[in-house]
C-alpha atoms as a PDB file:
ATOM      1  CA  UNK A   1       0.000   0.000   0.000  1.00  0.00           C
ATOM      2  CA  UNK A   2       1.176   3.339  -0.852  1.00  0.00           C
ATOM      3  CA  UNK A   3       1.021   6.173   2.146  1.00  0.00           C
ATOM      4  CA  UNK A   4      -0.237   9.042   1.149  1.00  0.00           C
ATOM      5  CA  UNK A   5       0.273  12.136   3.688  1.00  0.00           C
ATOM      6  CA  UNK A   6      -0.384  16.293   3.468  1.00  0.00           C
ATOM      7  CA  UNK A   7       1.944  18.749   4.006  1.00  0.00           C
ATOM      8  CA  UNK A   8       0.413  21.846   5.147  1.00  0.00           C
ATOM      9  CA  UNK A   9       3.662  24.363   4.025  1.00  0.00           C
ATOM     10  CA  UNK A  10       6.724  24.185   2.681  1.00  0.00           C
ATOM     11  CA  UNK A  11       9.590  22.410   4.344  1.00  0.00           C
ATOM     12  CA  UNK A  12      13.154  22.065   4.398  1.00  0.00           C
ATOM     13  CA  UNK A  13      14.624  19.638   1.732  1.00  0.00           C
ATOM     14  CA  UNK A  14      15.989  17.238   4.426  1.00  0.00           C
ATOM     15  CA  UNK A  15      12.372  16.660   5.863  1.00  0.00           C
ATOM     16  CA  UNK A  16      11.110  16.255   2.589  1.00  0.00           C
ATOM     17  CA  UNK A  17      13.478  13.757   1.767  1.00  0.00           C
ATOM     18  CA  UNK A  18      12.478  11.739   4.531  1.00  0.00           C
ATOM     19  CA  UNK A  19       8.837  11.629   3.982  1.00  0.00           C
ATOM     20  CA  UNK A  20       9.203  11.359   0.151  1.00  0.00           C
ATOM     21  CA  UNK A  21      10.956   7.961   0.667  1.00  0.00           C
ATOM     22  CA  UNK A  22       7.901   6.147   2.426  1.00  0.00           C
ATOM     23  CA  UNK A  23       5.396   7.936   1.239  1.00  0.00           C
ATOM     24  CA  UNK A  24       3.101  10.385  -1.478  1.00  0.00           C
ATOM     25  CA  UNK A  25       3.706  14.216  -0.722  1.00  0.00           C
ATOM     26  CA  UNK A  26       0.418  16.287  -0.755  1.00  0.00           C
ATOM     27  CA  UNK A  27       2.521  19.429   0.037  1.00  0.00           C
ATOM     28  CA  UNK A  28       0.139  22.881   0.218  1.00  0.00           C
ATOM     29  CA  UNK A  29       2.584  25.355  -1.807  1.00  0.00           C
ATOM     30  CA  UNK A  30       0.779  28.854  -0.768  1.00  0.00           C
ATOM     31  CA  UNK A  31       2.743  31.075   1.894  1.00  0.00           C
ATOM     32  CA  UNK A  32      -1.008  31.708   3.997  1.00  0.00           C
ATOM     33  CA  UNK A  33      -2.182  28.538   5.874  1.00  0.00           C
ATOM     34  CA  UNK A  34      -4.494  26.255   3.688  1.00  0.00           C
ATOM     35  CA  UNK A  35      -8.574  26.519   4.445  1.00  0.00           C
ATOM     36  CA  UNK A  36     -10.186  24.721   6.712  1.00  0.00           C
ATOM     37  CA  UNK A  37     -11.955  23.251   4.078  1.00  0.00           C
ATOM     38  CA  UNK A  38      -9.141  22.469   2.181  1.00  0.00           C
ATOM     39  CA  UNK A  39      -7.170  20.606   4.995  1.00  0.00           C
ATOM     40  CA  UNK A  40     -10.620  18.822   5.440  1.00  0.00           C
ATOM     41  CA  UNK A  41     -10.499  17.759   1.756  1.00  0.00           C
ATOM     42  CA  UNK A  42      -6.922  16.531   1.761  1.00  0.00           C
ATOM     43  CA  UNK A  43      -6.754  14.610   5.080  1.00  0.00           C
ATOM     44  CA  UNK A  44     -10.198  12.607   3.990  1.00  0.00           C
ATOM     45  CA  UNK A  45      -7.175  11.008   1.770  1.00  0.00           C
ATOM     46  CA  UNK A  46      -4.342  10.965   4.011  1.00  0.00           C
ATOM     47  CA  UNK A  47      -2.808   8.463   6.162  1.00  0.00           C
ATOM     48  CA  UNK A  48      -0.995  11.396   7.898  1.00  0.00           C
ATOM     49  CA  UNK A  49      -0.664  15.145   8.052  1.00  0.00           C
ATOM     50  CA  UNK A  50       1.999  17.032   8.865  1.00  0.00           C
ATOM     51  CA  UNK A  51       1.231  20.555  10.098  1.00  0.00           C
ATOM     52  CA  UNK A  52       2.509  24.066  11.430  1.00  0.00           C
ATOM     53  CA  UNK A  53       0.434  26.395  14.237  1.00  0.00           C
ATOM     54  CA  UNK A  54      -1.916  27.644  12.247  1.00  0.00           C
ATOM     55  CA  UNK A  55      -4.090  24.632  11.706  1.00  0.00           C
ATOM     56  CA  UNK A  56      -6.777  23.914  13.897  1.00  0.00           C
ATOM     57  CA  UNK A  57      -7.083  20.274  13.983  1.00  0.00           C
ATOM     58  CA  UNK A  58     -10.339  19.514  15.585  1.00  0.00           C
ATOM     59  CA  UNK A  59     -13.142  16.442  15.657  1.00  0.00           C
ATOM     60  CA  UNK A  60     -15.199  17.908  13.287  1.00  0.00           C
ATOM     61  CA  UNK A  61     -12.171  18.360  10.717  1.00  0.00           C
ATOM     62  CA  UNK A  62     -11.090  14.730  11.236  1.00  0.00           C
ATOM     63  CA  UNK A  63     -14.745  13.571  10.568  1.00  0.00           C
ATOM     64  CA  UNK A  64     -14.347  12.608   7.357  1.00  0.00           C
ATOM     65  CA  UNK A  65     -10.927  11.165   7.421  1.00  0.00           C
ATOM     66  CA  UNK A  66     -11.057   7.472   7.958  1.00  0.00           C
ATOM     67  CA  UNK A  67      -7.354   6.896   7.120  1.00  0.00           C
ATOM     68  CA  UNK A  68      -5.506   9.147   9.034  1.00  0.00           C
ATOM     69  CA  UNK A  69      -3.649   7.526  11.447  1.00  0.00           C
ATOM     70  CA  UNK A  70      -0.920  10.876  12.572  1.00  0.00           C
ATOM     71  CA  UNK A  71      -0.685  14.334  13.190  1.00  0.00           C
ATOM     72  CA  UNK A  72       2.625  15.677  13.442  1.00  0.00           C
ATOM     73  CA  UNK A  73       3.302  19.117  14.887  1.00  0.00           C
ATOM     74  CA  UNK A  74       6.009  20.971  13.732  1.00  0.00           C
ATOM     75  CA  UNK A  75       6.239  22.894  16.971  1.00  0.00           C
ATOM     76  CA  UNK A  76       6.124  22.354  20.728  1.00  0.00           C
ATOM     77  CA  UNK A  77       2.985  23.782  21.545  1.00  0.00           C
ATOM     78  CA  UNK A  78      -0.026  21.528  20.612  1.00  0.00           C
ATOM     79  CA  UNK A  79      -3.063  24.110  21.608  1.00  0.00           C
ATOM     80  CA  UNK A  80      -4.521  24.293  17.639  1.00  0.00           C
ATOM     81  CA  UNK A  81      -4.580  20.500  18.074  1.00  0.00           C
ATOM     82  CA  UNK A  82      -7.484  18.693  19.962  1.00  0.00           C
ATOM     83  CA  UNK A  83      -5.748  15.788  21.224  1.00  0.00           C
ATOM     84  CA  UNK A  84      -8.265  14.413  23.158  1.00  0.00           C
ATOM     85  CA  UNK A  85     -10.494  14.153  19.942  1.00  0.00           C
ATOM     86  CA  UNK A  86      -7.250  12.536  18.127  1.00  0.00           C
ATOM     87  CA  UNK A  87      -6.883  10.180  20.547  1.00  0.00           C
ATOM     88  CA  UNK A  88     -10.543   9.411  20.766  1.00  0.00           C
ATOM     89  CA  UNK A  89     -10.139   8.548  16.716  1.00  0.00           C
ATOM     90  CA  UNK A  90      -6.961   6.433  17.524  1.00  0.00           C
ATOM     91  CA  UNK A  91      -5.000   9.283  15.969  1.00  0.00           C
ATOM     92  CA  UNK A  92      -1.039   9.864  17.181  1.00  0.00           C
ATOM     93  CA  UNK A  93      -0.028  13.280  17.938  1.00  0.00           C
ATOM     94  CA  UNK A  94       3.805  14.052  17.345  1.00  0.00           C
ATOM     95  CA  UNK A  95       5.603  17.299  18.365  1.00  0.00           C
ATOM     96  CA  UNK A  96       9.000  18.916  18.109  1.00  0.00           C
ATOM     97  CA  UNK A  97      10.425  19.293  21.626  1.00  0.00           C
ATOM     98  CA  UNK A  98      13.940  20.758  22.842  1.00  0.00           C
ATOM     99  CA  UNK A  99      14.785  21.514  19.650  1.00  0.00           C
ATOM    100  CA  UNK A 100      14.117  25.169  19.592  1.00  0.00           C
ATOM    101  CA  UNK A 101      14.919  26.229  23.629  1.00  0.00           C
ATOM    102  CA  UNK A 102      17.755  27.674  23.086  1.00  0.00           C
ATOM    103  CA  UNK A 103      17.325  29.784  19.647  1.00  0.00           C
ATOM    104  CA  UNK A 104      13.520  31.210  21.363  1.00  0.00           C
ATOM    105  CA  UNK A 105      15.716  31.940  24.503  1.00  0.00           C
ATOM    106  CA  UNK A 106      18.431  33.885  22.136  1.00  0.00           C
ATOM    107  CA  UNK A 107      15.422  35.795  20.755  1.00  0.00           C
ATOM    108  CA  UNK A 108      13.984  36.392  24.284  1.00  0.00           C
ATOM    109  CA  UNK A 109      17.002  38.153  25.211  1.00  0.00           C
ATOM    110  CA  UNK A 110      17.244  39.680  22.447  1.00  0.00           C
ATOM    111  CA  UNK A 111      14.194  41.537  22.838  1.00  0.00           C
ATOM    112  CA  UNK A 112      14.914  42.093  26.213  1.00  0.00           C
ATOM    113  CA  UNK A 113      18.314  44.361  25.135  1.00  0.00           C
ATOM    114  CA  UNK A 114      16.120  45.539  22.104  1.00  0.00           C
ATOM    115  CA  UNK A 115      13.341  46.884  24.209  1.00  0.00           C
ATOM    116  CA  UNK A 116      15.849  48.160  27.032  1.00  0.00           C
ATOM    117  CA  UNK A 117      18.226  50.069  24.612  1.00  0.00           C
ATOM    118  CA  UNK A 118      15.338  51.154  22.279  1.00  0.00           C
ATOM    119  CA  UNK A 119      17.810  49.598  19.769  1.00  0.00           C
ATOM    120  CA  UNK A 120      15.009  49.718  16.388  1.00  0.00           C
ATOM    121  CA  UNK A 121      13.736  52.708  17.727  1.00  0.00           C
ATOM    122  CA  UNK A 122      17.372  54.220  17.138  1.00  0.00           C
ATOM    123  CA  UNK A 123      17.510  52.428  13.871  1.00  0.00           C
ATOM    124  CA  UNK A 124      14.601  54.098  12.653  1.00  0.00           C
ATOM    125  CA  UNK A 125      15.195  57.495  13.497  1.00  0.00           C
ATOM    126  CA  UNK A 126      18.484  57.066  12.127  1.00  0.00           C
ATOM    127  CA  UNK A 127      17.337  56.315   9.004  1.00  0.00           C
ATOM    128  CA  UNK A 128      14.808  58.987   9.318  1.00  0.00           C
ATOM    129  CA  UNK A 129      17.635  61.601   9.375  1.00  0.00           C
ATOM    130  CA  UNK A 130      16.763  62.184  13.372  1.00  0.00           C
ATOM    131  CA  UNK A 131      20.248  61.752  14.553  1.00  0.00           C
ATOM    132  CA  UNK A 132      21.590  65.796  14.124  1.00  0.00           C
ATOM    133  CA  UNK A 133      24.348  65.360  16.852  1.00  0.00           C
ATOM    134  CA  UNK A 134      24.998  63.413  20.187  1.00  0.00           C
ATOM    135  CA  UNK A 135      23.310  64.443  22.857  1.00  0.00           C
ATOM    136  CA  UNK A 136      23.117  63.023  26.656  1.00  0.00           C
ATOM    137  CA  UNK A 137      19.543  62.049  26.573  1.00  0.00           C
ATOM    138  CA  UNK A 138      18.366  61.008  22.983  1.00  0.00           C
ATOM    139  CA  UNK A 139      17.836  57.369  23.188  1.00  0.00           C
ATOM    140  CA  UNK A 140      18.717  56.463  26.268  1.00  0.00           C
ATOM    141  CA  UNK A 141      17.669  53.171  27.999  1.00  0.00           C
ATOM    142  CA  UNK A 142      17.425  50.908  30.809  1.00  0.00           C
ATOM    143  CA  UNK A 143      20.731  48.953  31.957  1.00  0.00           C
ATOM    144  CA  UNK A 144      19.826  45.548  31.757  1.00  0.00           C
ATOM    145  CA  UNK A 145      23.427  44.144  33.701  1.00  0.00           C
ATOM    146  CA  UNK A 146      22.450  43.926  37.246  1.00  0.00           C
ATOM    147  CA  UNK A 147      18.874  44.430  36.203  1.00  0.00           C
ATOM    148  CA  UNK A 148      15.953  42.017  38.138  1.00  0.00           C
ATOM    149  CA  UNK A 149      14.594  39.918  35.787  1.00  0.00           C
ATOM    150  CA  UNK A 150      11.044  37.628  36.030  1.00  0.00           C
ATOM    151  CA  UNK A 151      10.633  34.563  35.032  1.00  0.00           C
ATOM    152  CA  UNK A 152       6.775  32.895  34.115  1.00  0.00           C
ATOM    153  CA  UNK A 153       7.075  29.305  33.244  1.00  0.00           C
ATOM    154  CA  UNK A 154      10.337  28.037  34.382  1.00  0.00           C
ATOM    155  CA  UNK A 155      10.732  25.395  31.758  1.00  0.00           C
ATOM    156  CA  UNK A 156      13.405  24.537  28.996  1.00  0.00           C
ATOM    157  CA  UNK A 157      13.429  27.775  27.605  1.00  0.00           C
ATOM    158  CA  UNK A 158      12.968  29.529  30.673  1.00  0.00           C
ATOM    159  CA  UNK A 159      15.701  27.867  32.032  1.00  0.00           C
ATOM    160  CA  UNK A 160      18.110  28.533  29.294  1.00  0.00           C
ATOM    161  CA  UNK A 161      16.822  32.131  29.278  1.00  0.00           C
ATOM    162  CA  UNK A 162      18.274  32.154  33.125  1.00  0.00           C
ATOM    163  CA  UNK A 163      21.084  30.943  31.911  1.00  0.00           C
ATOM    164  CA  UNK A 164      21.735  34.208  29.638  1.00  0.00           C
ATOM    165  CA  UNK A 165      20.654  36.536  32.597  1.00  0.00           C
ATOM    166  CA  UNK A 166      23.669  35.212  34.170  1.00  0.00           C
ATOM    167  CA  UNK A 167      26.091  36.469  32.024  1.00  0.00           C
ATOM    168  CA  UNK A 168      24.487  39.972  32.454  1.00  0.00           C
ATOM    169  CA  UNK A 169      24.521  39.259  36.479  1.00  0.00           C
ATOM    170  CA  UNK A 170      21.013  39.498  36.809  1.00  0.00           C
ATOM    171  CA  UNK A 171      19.231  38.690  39.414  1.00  0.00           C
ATOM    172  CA  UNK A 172      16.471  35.840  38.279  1.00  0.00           C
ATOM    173  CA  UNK A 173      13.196  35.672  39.843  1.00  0.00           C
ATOM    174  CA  UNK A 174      10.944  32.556  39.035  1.00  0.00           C
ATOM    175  CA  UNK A 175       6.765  31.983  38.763  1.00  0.00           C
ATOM    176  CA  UNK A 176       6.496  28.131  38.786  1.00  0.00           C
ATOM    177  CA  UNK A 177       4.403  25.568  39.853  1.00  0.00           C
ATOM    178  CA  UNK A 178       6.803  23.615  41.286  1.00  0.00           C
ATOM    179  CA  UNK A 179      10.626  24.681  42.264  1.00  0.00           C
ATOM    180  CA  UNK A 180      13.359  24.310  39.763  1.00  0.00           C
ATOM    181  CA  UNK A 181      16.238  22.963  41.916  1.00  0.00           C
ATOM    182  CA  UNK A 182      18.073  23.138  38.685  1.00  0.00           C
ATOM    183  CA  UNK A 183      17.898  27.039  38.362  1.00  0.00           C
ATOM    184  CA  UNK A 184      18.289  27.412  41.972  1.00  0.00           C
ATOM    185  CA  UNK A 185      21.483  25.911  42.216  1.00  0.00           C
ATOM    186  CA  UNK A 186      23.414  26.912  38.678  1.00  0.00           C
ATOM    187  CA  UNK A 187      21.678  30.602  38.696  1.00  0.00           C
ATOM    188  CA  UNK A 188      20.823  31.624  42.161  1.00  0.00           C
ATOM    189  CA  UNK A 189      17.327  31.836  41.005  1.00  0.00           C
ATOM    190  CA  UNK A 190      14.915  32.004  43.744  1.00  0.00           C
ATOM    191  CA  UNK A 191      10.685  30.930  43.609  1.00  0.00           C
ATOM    192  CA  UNK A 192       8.638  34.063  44.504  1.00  0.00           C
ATOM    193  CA  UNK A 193       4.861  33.873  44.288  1.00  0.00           C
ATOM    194  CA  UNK A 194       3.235  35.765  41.002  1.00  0.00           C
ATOM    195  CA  UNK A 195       2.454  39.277  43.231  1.00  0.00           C
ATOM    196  CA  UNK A 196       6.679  39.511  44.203  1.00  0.00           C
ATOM    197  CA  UNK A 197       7.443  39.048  40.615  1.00  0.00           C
ATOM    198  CA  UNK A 198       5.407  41.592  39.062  1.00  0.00           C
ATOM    199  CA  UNK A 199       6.318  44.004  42.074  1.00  0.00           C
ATOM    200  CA  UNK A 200      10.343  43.434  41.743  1.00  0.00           C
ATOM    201  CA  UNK A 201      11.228  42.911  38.231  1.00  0.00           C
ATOM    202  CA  UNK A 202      12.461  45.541  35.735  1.00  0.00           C
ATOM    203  CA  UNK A 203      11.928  42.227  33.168  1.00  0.00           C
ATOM    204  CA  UNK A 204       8.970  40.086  33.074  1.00  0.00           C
ATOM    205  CA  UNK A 205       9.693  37.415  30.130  1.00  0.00           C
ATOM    206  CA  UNK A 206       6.431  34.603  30.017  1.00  0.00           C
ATOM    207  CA  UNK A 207       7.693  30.991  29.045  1.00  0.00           C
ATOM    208  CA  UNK A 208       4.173  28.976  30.282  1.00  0.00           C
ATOM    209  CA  UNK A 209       2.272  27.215  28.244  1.00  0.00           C
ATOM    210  CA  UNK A 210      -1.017  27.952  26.512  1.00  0.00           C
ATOM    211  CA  UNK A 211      -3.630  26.524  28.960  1.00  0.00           C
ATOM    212  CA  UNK A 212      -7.142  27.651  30.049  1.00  0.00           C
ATOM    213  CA  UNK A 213      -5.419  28.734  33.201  1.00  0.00           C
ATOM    214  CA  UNK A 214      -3.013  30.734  31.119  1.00  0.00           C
ATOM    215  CA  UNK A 215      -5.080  32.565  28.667  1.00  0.00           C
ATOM    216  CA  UNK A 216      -5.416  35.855  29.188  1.00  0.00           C
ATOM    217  CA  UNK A 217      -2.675  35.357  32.557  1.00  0.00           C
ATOM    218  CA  UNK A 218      -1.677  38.881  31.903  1.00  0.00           C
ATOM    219  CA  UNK A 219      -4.150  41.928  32.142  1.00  0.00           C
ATOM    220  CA  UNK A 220      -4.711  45.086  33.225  1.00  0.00           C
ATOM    221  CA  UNK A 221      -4.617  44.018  36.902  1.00  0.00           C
ATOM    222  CA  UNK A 222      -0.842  42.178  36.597  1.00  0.00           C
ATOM    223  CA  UNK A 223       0.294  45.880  34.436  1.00  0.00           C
ATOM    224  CA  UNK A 224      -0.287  47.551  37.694  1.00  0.00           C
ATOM    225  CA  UNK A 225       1.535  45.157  39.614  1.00  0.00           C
ATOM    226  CA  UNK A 226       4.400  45.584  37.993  1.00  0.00           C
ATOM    227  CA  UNK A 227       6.782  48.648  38.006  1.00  0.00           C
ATOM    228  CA  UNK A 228       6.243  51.724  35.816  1.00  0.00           C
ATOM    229  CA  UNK A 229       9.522  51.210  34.446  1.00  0.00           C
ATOM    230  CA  UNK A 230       8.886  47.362  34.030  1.00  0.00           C
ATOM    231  CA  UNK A 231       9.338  45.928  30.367  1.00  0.00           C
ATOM    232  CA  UNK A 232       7.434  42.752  29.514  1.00  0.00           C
ATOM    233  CA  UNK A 233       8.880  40.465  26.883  1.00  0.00           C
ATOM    234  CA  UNK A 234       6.181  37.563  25.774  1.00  0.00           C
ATOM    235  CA  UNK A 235       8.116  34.917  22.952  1.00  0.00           C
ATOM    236  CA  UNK A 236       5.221  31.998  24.794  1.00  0.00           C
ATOM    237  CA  UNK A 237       1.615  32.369  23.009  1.00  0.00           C
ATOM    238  CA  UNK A 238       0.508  35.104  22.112  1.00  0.00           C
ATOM    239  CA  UNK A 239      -3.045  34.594  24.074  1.00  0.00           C
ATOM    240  CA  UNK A 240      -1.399  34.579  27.235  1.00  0.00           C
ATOM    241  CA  UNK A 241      -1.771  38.282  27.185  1.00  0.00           C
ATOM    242  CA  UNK A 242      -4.646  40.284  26.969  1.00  0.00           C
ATOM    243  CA  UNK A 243      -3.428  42.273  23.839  1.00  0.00           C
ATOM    244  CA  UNK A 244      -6.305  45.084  23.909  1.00  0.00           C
ATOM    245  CA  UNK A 245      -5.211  45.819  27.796  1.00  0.00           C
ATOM    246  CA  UNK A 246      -1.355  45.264  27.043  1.00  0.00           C
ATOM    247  CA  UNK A 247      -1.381  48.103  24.490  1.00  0.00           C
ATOM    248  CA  UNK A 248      -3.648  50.714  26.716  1.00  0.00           C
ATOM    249  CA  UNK A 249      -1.070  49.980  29.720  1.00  0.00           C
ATOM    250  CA  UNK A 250       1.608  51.294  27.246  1.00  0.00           C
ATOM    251  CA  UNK A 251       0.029  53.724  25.855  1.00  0.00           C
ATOM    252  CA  UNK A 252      -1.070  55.171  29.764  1.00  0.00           C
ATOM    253  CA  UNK A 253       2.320  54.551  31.163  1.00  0.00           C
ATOM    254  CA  UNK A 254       1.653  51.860  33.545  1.00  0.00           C
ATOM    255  CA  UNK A 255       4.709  50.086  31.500  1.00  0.00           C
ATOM    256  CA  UNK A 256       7.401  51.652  30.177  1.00  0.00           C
ATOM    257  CA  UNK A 257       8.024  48.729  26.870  1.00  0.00           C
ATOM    258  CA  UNK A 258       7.227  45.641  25.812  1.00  0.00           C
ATOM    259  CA  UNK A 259       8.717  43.063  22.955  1.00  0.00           C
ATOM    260  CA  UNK A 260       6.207  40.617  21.820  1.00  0.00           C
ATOM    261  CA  UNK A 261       6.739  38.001  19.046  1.00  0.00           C
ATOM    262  CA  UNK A 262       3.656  36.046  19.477  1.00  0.00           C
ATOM    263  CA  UNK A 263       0.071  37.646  19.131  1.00  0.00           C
ATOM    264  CA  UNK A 264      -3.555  36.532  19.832  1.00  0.00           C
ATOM    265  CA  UNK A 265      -4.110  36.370  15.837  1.00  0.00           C
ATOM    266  CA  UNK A 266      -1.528  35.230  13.185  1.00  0.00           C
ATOM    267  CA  UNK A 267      -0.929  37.021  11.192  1.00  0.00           C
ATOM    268  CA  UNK A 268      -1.612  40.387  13.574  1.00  0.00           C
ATOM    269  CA  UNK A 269      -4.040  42.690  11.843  1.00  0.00           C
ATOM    270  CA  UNK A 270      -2.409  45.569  10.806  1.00  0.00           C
ATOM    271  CA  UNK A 271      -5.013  47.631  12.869  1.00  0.00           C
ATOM    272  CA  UNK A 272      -4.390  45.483  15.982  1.00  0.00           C
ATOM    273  CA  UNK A 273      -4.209  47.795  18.995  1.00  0.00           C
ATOM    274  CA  UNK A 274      -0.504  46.907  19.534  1.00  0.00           C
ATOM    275  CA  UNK A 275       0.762  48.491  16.259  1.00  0.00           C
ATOM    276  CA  UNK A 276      -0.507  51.711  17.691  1.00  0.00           C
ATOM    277  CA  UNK A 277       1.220  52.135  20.178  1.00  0.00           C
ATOM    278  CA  UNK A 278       4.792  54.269  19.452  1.00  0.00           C
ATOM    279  CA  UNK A 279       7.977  52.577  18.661  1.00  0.00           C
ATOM    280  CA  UNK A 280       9.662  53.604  21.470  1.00  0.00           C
ATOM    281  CA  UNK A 281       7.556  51.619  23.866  1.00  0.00           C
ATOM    282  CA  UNK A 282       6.900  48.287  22.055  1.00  0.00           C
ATOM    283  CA  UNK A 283       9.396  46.162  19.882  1.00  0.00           C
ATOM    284  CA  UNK A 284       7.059  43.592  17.588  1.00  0.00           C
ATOM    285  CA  UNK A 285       8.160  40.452  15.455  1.00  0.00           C
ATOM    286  CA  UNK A 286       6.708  38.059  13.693  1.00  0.00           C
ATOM    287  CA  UNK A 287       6.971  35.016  15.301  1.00  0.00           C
ATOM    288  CA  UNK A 288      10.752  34.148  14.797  1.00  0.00           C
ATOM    289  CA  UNK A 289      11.197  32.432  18.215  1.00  0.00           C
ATOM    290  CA  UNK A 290      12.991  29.442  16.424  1.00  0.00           C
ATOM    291  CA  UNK A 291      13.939  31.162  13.276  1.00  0.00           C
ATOM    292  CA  UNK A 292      17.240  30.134  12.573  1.00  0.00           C
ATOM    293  CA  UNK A 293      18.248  27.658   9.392  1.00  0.00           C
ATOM    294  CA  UNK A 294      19.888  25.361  11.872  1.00  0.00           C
ATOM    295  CA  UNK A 295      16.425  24.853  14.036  1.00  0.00           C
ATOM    296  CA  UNK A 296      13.846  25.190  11.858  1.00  0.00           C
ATOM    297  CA  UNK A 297      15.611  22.394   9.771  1.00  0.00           C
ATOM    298  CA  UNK A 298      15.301  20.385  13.038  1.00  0.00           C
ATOM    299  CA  UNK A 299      12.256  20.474  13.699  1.00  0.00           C
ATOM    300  CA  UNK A 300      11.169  19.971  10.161  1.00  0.00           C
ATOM    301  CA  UNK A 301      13.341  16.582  10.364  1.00  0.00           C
ATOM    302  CA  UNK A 302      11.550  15.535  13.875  1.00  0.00           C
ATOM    303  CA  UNK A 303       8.343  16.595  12.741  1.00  0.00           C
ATOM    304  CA  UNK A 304       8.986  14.277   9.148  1.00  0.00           C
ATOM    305  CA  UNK A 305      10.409  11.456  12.253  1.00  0.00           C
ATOM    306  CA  UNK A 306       6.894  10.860  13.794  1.00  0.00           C
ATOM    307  CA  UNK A 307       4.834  11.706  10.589  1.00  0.00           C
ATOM    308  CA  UNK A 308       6.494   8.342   9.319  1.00  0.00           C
ATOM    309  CA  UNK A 309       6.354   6.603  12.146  1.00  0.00           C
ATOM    310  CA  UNK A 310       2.861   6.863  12.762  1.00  0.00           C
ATOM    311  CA  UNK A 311       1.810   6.401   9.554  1.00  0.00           C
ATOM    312  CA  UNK A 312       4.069   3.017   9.755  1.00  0.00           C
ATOM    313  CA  UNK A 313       2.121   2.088  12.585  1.00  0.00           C
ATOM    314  CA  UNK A 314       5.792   2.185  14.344  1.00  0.00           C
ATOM    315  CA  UNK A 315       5.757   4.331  17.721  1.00  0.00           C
ATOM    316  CA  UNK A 316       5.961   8.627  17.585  1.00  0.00           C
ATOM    317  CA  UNK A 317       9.742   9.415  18.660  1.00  0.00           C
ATOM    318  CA  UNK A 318       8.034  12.872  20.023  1.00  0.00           C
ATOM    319  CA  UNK A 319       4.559  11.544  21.334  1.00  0.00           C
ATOM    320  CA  UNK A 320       2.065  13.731  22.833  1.00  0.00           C
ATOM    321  CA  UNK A 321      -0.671  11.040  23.225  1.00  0.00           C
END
């Protein structure tokens, strides 16, 4: 029998490579996600589908597709993907995990010196003829050596993240549901509850999942926790923050800066509240947590590792269920 499985975007050779060997390649070319109805339409012939963030893969969707046996994430995160419904259909789930902590945590700092030294801000009004002389006070920043930084999630990345504040001699506060001897011991970090955190960090970077407890974890109430000159840096899911309340608190002054590379919708509407706000108080991206050649290739190649194993019938490398 030949396996037949859909690729919902274009992939790196080597992961192509790997699929093309065992099986038919269904690959969507377009650079937007494919429809829902579309995805519905291709996996009614599919023994597996291989797909990115941006597909919701739900009950309904999987309805009509007797012969899909995997889905493959190529990603950590699994929210778009109702595994209980896969599961209930005797469908694998597969994700990427560990492969991308440390390029998201070099992007987490990143935006954490970006924010703090208004470094596109600069850019921009460089290019935009601004700069007439030095002067004292144009463009300056927040120090970010010997700064307090805030930890949300103390996992992989948020680990690795600590791990970076070091080098700037930070001090690294943690929000976690259980204490990370690890961090403890190599970083000096130290558990505070949620209320200490927002109170006594000049950084706030979120590395917790996407749950129902999570969504929407940081509102107007948590702004005012933290200090007016407080930056918060969110490279997690975007729905973790309230996005309409995030860019009033900048726009007020509760916070003095944020840098955000994930957003409640994906692609963010260009007349999304956040793109409002000035350029010297928000730093935006889209989405490049683990967008380096070297990572995305890896996950591409994991996420091509369990597409073939499940539809082999062979056990997921990565499962989730």
């Amino acid at each position: 029998m030949q396996y037949r499985v859909f690729v919902s975007r274009r992939l790196p050779q080597e992961a192509l490579d790997i699929i093309s060997a065992v099986a038919e390649i269904d690959l969507w070319e377009g650079d937007a996600p494919p429809p829902r109805d579309v995805i519905a339409e291709k996996i009614a012939a599919a023994d597996g589908m291989l797909c990115l963030l941006t597909d919701r893969i739900d009950g309904p969707l999987m309805d009509g597709a007797s012969r899909l046996k995997v889905v493959s994430q190529m990603a950590v995160g699994y929210d778009n993907i109702d595994v209980p419904a896969c599961t209930q259909r005797g469908v694998k789930v597969g994700n990427t995990p560990g492969v991308l902590t440390e390029t998201t945590a070099d992007l987490a700092f990143a935006l954490i010196l970006a924010t703090a030294r208004r470094v596109v801000q600069a850019d921009n009004e460089l290019r935009g003829g601004e700069w007439k002389t030095w002067s004292p006070l144009q463009w300056t920043g927040t120090d970010v050596h010997g700064a307090t930084l805030g930890i949300v999630g103390l996992g992989r990345i948020g680990y690795e993240v600590a791990r970076r504040a070091r080098g700037f001699d930070m001090k690294v506060l943690y929000c976690n549901r259980s204490a990370h001897e690890g961090a403890e011991n190599d970083f000096g970090a130290v558990k505070v509850s949620m209320e200490e955190l927002l109170a006594q960090s000049d950084f706030v970077s979120l590395h917790c999942p996407l749950t129902t407890e999570t969504r929407h974890l940081f509102g107007t109430e948590q702004f005012k926790q933290m200090k007016p000159s407080a930056i918060l840096i969110n490279t997690a899911r975007g729905p973790i923050v309230n996005q309409i309340e995030l860019a009033q608190a900048l726009q007020d002054g509760v916070i003095a800066a944020a840098g955000i590379d994930v957003f409640e919708a994906e692609p963010v509407p260009l007349n999304d509240p956040l793109l409002q706000v000035p350029a010297d108080r928000i730093v935006v991206l889209p989405h490049i947590g683990s967008a380096s050649v070297k990572t995305r290739t890896r996950m591409a190649v994991l996420a091509a590792g369990n597409l073939v194993a499940g539809i082999q019938g062979l056990p997921l490398p990565h499962p989730v269920n």
